[in-house]
C-alpha atoms as a PDB file:
ATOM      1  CA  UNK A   1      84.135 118.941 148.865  1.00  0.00           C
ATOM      2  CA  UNK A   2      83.912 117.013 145.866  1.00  0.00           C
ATOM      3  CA  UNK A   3      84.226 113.504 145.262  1.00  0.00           C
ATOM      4  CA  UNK A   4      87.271 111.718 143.698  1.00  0.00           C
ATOM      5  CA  UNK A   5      86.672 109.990 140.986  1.00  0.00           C
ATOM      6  CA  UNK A   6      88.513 106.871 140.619  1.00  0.00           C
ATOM      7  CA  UNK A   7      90.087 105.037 137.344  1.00  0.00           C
ATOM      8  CA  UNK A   8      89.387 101.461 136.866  1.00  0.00           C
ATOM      9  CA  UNK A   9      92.251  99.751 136.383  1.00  0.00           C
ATOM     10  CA  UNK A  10      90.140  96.766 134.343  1.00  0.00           C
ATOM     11  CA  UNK A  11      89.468  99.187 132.285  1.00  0.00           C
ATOM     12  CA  UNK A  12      92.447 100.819 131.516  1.00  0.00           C
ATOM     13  CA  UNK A  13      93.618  97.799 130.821  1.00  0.00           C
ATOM     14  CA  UNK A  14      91.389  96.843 128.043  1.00  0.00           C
ATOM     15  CA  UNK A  15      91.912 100.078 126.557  1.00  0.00           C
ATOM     16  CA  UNK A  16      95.877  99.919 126.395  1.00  0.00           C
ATOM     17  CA  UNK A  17      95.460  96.170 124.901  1.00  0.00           C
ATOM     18  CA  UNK A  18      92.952  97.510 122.071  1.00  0.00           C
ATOM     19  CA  UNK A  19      95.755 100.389 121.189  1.00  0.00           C
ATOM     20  CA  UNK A  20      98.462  97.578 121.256  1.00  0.00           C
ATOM     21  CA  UNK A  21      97.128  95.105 119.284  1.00  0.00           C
ATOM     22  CA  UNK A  22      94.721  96.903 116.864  1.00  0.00           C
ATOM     23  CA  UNK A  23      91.524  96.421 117.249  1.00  0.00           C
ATOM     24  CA  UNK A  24      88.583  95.050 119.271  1.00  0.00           C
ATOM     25  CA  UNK A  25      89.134  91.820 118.227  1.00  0.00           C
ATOM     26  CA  UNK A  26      92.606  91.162 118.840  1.00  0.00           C
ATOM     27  CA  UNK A  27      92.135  92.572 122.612  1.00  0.00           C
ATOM     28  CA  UNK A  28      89.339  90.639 123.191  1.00  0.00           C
ATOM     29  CA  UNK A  29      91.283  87.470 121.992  1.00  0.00           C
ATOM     30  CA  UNK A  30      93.912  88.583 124.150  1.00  0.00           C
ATOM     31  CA  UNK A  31      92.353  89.460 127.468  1.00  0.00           C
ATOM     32  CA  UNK A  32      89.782  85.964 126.790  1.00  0.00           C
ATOM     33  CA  UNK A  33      87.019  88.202 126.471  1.00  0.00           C
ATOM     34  CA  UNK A  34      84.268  88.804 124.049  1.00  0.00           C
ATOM     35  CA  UNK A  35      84.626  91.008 121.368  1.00  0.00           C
ATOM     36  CA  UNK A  36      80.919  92.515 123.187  1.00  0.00           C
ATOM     37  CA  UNK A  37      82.653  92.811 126.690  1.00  0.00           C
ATOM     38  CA  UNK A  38      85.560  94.758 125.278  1.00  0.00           C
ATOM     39  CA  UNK A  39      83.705  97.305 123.575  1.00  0.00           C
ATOM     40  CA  UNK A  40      81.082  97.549 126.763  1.00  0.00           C
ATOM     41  CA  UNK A  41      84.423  98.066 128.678  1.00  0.00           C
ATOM     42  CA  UNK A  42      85.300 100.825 126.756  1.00  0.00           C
ATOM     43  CA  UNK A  43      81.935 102.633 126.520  1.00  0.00           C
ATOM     44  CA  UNK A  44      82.202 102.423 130.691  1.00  0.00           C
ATOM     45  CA  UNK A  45      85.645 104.131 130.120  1.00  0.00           C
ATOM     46  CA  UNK A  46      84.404 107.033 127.724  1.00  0.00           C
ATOM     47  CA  UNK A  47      81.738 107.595 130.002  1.00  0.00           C
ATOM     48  CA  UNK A  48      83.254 107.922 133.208  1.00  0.00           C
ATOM     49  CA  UNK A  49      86.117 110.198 131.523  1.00  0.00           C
ATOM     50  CA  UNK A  50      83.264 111.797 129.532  1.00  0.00           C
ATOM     51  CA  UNK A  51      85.013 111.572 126.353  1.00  0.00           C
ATOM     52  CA  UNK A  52      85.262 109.765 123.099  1.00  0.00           C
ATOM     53  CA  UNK A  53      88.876 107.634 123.280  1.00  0.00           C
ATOM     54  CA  UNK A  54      88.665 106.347 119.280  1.00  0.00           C
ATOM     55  CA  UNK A  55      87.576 107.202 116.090  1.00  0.00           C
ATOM     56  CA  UNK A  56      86.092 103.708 115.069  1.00  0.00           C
ATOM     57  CA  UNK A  57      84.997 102.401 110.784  1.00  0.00           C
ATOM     58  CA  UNK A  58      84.186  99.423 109.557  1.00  0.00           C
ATOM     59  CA  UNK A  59      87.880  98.850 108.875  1.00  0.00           C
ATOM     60  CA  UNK A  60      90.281 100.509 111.935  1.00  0.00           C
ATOM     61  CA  UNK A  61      90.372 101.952 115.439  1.00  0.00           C
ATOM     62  CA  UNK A  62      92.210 105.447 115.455  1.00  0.00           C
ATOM     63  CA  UNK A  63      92.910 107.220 119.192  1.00  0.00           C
ATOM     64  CA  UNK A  64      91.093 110.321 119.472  1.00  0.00           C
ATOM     65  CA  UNK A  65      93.368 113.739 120.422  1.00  0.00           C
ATOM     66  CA  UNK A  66      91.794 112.580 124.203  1.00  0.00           C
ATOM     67  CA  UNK A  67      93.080 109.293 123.835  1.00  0.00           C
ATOM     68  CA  UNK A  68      96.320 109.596 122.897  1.00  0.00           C
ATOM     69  CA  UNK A  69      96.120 111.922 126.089  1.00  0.00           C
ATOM     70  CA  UNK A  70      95.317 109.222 128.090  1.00  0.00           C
ATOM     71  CA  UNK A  71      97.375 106.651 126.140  1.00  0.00           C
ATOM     72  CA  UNK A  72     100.785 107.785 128.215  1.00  0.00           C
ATOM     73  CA  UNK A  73      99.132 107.605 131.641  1.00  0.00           C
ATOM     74  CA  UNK A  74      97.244 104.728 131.678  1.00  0.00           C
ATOM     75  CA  UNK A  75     100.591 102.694 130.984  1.00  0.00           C
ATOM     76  CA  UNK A  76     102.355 104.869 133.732  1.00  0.00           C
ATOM     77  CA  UNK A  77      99.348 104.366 135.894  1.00  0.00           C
ATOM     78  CA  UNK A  78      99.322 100.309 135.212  1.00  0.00           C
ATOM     79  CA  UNK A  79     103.469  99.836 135.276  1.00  0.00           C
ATOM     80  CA  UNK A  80     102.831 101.155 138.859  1.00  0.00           C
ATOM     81  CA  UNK A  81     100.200  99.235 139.715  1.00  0.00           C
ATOM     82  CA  UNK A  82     101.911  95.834 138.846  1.00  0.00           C
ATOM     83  CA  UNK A  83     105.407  96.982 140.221  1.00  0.00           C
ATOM     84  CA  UNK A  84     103.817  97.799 143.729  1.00  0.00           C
ATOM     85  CA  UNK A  85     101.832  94.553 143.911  1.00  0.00           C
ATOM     86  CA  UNK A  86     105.292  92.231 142.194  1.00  0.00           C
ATOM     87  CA  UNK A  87     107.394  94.593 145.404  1.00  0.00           C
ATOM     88  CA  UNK A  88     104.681  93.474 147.970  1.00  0.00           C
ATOM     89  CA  UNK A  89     103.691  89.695 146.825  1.00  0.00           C
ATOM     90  CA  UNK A  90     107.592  88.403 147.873  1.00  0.00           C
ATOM     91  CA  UNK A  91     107.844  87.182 144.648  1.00  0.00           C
ATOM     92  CA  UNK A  92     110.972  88.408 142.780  1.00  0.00           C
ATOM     93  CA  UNK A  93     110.830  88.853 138.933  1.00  0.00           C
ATOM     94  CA  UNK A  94     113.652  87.064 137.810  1.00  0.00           C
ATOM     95  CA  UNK A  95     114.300  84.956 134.860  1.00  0.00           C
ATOM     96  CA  UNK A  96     115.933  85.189 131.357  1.00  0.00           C
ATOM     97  CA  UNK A  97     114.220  87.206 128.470  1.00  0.00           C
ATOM     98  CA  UNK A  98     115.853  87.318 125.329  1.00  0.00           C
ATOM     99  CA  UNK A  99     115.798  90.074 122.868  1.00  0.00           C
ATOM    100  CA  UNK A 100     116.181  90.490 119.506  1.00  0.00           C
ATOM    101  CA  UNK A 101     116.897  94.008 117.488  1.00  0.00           C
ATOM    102  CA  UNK A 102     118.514  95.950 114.399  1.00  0.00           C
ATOM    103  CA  UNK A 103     121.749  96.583 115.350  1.00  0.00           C
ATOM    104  CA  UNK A 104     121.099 100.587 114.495  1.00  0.00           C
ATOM    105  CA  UNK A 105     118.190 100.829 116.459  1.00  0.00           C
ATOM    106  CA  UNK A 106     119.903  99.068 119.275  1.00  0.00           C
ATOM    107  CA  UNK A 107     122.888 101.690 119.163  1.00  0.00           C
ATOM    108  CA  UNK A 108     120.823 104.608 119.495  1.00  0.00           C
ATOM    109  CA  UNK A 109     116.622 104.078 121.116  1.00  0.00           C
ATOM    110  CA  UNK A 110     117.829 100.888 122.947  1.00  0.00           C
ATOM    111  CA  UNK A 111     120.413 101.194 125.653  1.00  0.00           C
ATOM    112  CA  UNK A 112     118.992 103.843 128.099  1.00  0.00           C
ATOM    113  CA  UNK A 113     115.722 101.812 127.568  1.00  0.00           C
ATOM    114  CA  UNK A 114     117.200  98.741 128.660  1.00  0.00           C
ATOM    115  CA  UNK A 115     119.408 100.311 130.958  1.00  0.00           C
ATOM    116  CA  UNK A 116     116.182 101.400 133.195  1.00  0.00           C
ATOM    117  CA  UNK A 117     114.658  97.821 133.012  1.00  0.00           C
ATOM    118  CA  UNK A 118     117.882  96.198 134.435  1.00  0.00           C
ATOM    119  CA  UNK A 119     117.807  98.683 137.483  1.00  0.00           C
ATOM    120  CA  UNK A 120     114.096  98.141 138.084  1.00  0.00           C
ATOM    121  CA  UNK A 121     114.413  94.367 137.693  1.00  0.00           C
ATOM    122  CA  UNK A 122     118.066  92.979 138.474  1.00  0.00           C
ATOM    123  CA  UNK A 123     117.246  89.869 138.885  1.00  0.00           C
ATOM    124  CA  UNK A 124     116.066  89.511 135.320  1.00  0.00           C
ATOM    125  CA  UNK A 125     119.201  88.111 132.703  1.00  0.00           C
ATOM    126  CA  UNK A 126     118.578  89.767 129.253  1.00  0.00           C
ATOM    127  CA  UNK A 127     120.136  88.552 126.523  1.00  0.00           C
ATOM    128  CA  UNK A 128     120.318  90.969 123.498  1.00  0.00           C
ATOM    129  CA  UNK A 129     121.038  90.053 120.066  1.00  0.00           C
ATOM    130  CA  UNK A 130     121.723  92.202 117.118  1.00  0.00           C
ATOM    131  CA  UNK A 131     120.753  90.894 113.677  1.00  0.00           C
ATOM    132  CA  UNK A 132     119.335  92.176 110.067  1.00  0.00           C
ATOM    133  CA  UNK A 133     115.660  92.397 110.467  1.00  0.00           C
ATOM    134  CA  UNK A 134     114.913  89.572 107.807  1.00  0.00           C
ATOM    135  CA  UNK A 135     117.773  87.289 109.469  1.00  0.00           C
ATOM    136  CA  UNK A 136     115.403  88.161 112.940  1.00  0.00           C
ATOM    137  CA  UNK A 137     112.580  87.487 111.430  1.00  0.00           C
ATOM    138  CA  UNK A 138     113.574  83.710 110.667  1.00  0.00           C
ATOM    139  CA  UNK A 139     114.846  83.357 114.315  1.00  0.00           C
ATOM    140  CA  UNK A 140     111.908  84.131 115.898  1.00  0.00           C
ATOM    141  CA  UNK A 141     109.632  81.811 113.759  1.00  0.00           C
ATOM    142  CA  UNK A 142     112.520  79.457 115.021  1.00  0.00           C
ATOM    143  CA  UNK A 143     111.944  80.225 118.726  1.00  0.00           C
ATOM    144  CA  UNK A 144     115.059  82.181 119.302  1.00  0.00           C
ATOM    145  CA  UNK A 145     113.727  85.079 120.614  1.00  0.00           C
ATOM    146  CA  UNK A 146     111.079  85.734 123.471  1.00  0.00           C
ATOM    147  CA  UNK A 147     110.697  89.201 122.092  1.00  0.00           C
ATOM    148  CA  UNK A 148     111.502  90.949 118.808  1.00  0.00           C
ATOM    149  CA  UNK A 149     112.329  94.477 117.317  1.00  0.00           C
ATOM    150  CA  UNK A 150     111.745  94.570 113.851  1.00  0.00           C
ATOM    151  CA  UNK A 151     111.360  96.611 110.961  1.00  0.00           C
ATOM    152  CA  UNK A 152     108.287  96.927 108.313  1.00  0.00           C
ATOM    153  CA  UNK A 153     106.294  98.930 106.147  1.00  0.00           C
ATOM    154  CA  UNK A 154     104.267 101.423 107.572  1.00  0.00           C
ATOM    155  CA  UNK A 155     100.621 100.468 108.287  1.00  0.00           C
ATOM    156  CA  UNK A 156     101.001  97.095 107.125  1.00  0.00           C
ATOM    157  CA  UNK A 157      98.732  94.605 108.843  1.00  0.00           C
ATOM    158  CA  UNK A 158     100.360  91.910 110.757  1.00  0.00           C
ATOM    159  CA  UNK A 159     101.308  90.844 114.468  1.00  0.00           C
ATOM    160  CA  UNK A 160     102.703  93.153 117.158  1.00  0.00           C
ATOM    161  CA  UNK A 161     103.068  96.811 118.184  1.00  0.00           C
ATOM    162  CA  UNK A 162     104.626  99.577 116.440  1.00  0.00           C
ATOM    163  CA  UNK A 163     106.666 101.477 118.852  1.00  0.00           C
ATOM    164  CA  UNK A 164     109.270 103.469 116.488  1.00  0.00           C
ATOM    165  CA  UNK A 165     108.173 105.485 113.183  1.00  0.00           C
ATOM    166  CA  UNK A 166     111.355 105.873 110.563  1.00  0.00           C
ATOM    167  CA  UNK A 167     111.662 108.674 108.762  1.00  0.00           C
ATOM    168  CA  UNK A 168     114.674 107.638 105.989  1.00  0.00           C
ATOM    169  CA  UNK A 169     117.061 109.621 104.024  1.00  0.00           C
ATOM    170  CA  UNK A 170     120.242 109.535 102.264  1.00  0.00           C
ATOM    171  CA  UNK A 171     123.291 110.161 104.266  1.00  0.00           C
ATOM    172  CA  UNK A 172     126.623 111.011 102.753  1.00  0.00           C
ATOM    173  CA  UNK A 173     129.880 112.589 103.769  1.00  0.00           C
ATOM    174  CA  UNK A 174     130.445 116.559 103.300  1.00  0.00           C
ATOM    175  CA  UNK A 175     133.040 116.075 100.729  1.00  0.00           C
ATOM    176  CA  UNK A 176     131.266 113.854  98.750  1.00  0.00           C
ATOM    177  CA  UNK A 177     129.828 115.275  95.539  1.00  0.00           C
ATOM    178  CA  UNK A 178     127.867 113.160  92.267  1.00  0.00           C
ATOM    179  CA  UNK A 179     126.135 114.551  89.369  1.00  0.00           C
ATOM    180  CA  UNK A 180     123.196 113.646  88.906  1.00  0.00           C
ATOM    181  CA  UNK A 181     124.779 111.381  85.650  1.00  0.00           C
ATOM    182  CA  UNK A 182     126.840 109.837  87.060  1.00  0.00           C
ATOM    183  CA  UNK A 183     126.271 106.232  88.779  1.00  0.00           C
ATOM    184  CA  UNK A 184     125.486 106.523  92.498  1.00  0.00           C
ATOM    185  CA  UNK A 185     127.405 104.729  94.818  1.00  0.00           C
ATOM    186  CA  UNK A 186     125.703 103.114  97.576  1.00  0.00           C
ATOM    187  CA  UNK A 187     127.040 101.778 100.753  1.00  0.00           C
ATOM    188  CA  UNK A 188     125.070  99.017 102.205  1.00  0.00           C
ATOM    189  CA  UNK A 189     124.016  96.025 104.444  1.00  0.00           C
ATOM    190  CA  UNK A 190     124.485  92.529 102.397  1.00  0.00           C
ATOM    191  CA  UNK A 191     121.137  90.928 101.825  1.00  0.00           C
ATOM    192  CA  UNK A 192     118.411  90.258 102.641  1.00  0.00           C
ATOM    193  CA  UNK A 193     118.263  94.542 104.505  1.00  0.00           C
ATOM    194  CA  UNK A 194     115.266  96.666 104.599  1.00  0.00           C
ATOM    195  CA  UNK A 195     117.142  99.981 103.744  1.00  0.00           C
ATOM    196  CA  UNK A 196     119.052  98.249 101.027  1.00  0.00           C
ATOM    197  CA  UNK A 197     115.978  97.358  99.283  1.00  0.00           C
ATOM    198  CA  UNK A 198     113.858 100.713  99.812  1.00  0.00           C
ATOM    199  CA  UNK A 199     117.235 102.291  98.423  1.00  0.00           C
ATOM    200  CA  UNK A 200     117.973 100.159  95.617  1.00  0.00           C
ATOM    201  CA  UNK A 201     114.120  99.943  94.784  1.00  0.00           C
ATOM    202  CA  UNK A 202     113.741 104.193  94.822  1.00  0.00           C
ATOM    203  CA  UNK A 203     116.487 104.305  92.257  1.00  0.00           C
ATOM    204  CA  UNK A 204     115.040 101.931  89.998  1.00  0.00           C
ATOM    205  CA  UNK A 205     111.774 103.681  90.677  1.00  0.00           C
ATOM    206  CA  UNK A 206     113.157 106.936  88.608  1.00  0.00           C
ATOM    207  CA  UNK A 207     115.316 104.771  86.388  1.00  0.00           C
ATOM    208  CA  UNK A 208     118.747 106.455  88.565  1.00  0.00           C
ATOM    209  CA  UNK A 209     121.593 104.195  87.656  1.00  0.00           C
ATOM    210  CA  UNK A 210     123.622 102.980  90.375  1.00  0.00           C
ATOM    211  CA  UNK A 211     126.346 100.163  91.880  1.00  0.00           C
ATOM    212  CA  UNK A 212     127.207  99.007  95.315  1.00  0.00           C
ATOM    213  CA  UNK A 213     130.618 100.457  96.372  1.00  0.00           C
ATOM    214  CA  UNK A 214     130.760  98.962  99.751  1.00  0.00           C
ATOM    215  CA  UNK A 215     128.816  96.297 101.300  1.00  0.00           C
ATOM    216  CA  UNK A 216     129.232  95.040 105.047  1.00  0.00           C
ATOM    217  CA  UNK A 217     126.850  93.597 107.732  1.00  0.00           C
ATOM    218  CA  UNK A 218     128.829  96.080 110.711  1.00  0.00           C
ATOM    219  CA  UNK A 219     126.788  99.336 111.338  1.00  0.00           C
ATOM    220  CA  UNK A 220     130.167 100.995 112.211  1.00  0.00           C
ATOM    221  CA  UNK A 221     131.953  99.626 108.500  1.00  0.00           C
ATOM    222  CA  UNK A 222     129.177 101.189 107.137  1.00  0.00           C
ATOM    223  CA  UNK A 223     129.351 104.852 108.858  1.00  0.00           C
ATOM    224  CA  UNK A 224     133.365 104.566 108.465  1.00  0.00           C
ATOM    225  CA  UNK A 225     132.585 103.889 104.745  1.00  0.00           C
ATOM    226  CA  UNK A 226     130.575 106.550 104.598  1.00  0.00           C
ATOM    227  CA  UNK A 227     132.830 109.073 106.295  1.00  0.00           C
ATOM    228  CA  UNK A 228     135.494 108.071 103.716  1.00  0.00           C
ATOM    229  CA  UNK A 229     133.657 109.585 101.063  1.00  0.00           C
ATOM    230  CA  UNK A 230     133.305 105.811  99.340  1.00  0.00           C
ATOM    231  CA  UNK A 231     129.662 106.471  98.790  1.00  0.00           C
ATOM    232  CA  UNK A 232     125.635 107.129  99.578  1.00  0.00           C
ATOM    233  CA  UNK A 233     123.846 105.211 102.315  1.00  0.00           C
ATOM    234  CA  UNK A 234     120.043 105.217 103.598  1.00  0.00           C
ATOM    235  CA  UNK A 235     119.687 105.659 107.775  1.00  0.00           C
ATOM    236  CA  UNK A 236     116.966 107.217 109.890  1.00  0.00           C
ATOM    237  CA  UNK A 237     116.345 110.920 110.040  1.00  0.00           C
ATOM    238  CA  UNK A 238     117.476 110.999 113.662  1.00  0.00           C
ATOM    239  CA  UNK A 239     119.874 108.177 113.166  1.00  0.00           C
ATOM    240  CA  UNK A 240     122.271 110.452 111.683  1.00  0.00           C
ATOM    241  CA  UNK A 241     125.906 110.305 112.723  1.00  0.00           C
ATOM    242  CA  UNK A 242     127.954 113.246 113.459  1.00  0.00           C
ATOM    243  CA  UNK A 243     130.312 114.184 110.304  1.00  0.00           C
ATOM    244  CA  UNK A 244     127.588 113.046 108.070  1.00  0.00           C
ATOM    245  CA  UNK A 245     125.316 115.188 106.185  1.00  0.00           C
ATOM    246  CA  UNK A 246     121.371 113.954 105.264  1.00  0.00           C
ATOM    247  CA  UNK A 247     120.992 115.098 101.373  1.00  0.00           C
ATOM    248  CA  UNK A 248     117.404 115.782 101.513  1.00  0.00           C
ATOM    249  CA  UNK A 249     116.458 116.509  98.277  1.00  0.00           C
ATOM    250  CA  UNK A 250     119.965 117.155  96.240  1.00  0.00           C
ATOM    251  CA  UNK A 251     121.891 115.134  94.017  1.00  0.00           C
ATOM    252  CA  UNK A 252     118.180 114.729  92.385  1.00  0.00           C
ATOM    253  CA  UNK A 253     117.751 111.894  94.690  1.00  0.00           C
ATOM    254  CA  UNK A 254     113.709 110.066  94.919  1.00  0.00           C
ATOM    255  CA  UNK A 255     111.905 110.363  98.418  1.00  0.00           C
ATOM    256  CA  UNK A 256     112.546 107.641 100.636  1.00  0.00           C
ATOM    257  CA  UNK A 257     109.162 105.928 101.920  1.00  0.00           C
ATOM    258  CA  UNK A 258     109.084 105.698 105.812  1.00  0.00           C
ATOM    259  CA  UNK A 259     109.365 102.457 107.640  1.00  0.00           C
ATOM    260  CA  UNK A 260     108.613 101.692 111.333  1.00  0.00           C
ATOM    261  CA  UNK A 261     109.605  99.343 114.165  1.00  0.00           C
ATOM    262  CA  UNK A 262     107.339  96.715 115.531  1.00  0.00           C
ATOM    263  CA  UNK A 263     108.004  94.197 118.556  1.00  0.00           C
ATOM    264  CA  UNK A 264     106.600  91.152 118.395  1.00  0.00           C
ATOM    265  CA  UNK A 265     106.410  88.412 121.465  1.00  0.00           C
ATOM    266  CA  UNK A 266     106.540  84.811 121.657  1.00  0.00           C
ATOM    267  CA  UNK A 267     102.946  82.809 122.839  1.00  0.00           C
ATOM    268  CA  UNK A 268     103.091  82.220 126.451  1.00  0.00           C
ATOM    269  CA  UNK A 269     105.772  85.278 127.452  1.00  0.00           C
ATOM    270  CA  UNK A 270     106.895  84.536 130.816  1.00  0.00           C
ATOM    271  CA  UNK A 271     106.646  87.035 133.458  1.00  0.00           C
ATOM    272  CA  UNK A 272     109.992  89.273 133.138  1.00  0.00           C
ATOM    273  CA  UNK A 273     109.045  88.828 129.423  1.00  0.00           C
ATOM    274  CA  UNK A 274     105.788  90.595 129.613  1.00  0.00           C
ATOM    275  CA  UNK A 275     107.119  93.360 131.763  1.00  0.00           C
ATOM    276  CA  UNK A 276     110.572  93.899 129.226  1.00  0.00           C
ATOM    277  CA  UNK A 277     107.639  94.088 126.589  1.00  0.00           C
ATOM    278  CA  UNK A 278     105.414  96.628 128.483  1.00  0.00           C
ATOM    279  CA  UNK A 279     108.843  98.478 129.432  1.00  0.00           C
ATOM    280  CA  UNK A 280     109.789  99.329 125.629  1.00  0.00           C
ATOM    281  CA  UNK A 281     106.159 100.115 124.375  1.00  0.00           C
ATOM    282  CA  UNK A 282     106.129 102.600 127.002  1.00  0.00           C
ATOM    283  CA  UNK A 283     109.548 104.170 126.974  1.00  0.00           C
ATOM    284  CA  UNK A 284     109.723 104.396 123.465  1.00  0.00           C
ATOM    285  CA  UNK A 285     106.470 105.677 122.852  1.00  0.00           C
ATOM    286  CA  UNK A 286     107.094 108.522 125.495  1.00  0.00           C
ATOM    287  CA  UNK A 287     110.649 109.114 123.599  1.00  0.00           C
ATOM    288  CA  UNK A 288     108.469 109.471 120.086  1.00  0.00           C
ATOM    289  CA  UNK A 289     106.503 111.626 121.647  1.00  0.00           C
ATOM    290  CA  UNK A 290     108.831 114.109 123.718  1.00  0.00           C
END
């Protein structure tokens, strides 16, 4: 009979923190460990699975096909790890963690995500709030927010974890038809707004003219809006409401550029923090991937 061969958790770990945060570096930094002792604690983990987890250059880390592989279950194996030993310690994870997202992302990726934290931890209070990215981005410099969802350009260095890739296009209603002279009619979030600027910014790109017919900070104004006929908006590929029609490429209309969703803690997360933080990475990047 053949021996089992057993995962080291230590070293899963390590390998999940280099994915999250970039780089060798950053992990090390993280976990208080030389940059030396994280990659030594890798080459143990290649070995032992006897394969090669990353691509690495002088510039970036890239998961191999085998570590993306493992990616998935070394969080599932870890999450269960640290919710057997929090059910068995007779410590309770309680506390208050407070959230902050885009309202559309928090309509549609968020609830059933948060909806499974609450049940596994009930005694944690979260407190979600729903704000522009740019108006979330000053909060959480403020200390508003333990953790926060935001959106940026793809690939763009910086602090946290991307969890969400966004695919944009322009929405409109069925009934609503422009020529390809005429001014385009946008309806949009008031400033400062991430799609508002990659729309507004496309347009000038190929010199389209165009006006803002409707402008209002509610997701829902902007979908009824939009359902009206009153004009063109920009929303996720698989953000799409029902009724509403994603115009690819008519109307002569320029390619949106993609944008993606990081989260981003505060220093020193507490513990029902840390977990709400491990709990989206995970669930989100199993969603992205189903």
């Amino acid at each position: 009979m053949a021996r089992p061969q057993n995962l080291d958790l230590d070293l899963l770990r390590t390998f999940v923190a280099v994915v999250d945060l970039g780089g060798f570096t950053r992990a090390g930094e993280a976990l208080l460990r030389r940059q030396s002792t994280i990659s030594l604690q890798i080459m143990r983990l290649e070995q032992g699975l006897a394969v090669r987890l990353f691509d690495r250059t002088r510039r970036r880390v890239r998961l191999t096909a085998e570590g993306e592989a493992l990616l998935a279950r070394a969080r599932d194996i870890l999450d269960l790890n640290d919710r057997t030993i929090a059910s068995l310690d007779g410590v309770a994870i309680a506390g208050r963690v407070r959230l902050g997202t885009p309202e559309d992302f928090a309509t549609t990726h968020l609830p059933q995500v948060l909806a499974r934290f609450a049940r596994a931890y009930p005694a944690v209070q979260l407190e979600v709030t729903c704000e522009l990215t740019l108006t979330l981005q000053g909060r959480f410099r403020q200390g508003d927010f333990d953790l926060v969802l935001l959106k940026r350009e793809p690939e763009r260095l910086g602090r946290g974890v991307r969890v969400w890739r966004e695919p944009l296009v322009w929405v409109a209603a069925p009934q609503l038809a422009v020529e390809a002279a005429q001014v385009l009619p946008l309806v949009v979030s008031p400033p400062p707004c991430v799609y508002r600027k990659r729309a507004t910014a496309s347009l000038d790109r190929v010199r389209r003219r165009w006006r803002i017919a409707y402008s209002c900070a509610s997701l829902a104004g902007q979908h009824a809006a939009v359902h009206a006929g009153l004009g063109v908006t920009v929303l996720p590929k698989d953000m799409v409401p029902a009724g509403l029609v994603a115009l690819e490429r008519r109307w002569h209309l320029p390619r949106l550029h993609d944008t993606e969703i990081a989260l981003l803690s505060a220093t020193n997360l507490s513990a029902p923090a840390r977990r709400l933080h491990d709990h989206i990475v995970r669930s989100l990047e199993a969603s992205a991937s189903a």
